[in-house]
Protein backbone atom coordinates (compact mmCIF):
# COMPACT_ATOMS: atom_id res chain seq x y z
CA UNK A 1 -2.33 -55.69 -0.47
CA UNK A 2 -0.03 -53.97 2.08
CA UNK A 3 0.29 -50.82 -0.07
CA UNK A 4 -3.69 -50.44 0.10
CA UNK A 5 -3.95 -50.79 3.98
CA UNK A 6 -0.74 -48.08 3.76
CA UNK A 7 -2.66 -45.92 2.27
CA UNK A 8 -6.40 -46.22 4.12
CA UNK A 9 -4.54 -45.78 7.23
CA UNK A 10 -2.36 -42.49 6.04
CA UNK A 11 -5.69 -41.19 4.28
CA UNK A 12 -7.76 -42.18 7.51
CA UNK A 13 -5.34 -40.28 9.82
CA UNK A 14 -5.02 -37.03 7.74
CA UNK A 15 -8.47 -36.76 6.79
CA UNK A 16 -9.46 -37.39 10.77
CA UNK A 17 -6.88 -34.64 11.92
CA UNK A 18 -8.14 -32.60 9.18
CA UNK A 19 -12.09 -32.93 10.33
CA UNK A 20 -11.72 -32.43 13.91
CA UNK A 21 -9.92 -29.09 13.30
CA UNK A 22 -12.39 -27.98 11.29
CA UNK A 23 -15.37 -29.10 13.50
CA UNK A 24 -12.97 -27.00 16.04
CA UNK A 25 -13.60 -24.23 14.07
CA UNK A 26 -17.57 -24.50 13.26
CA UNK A 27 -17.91 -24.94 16.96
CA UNK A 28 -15.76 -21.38 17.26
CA UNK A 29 -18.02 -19.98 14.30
CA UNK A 30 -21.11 -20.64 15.72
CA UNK A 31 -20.49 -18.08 18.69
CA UNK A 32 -20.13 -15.36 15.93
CA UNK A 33 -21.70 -16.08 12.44
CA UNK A 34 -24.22 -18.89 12.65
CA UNK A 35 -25.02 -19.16 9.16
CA UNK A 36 -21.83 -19.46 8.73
CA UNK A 37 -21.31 -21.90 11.11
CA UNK A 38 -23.99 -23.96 10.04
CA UNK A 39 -22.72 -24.21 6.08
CA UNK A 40 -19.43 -25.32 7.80
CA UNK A 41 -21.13 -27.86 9.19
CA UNK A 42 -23.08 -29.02 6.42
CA UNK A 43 -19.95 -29.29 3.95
CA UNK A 44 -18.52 -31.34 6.90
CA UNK A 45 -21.24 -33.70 6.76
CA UNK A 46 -21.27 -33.93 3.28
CA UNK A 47 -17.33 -34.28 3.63
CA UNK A 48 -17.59 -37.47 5.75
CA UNK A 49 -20.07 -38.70 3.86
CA UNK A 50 -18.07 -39.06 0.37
CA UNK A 51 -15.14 -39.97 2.54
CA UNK A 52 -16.99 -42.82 4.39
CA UNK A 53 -18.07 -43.96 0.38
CA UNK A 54 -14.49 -43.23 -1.08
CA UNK A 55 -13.18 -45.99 1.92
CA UNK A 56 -15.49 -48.34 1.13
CA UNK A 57 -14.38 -48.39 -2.45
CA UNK A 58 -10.73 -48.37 -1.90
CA UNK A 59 -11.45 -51.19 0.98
CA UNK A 60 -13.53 -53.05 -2.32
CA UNK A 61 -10.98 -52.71 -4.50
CA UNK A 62 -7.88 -53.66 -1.67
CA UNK A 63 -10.58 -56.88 -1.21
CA UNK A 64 -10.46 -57.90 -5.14
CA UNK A 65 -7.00 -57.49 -5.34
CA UNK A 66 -5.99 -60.40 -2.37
């Protein structure tokens, strides 16, 4: 039970760090290559998205385990 709040948390953090660096960078992008930019952002959303889902299931699973 502890090991799967462990985890959520050290997934959480990374995942959050990683996100806002690269919303950092789409927001630098923009200024130059807006297509670019805008895929960035896109895969970003899409990115959240499936990590949002992939918590949920992990938080399901922690939940069945107790």
């Amino acid at each position: 039970m502890m090991l799967c709040r462990v985890v959520m948390l050290l997934l959480s953090g990374a995942f959050g760090g990683l996100l806002a660096l690269a919303m950092m960078g789409a927001g630098l992008a923009i200024m130059g290559a807006p297509e670019s930019a805008k895929r960035l952002l896109k895969n970003l959303a899409i990115a959240l998205g499936l990590f949002a889902l992939g918590t949920w299931v992990l938080h399901c699973l922690c939940a069945m385990g107790r």
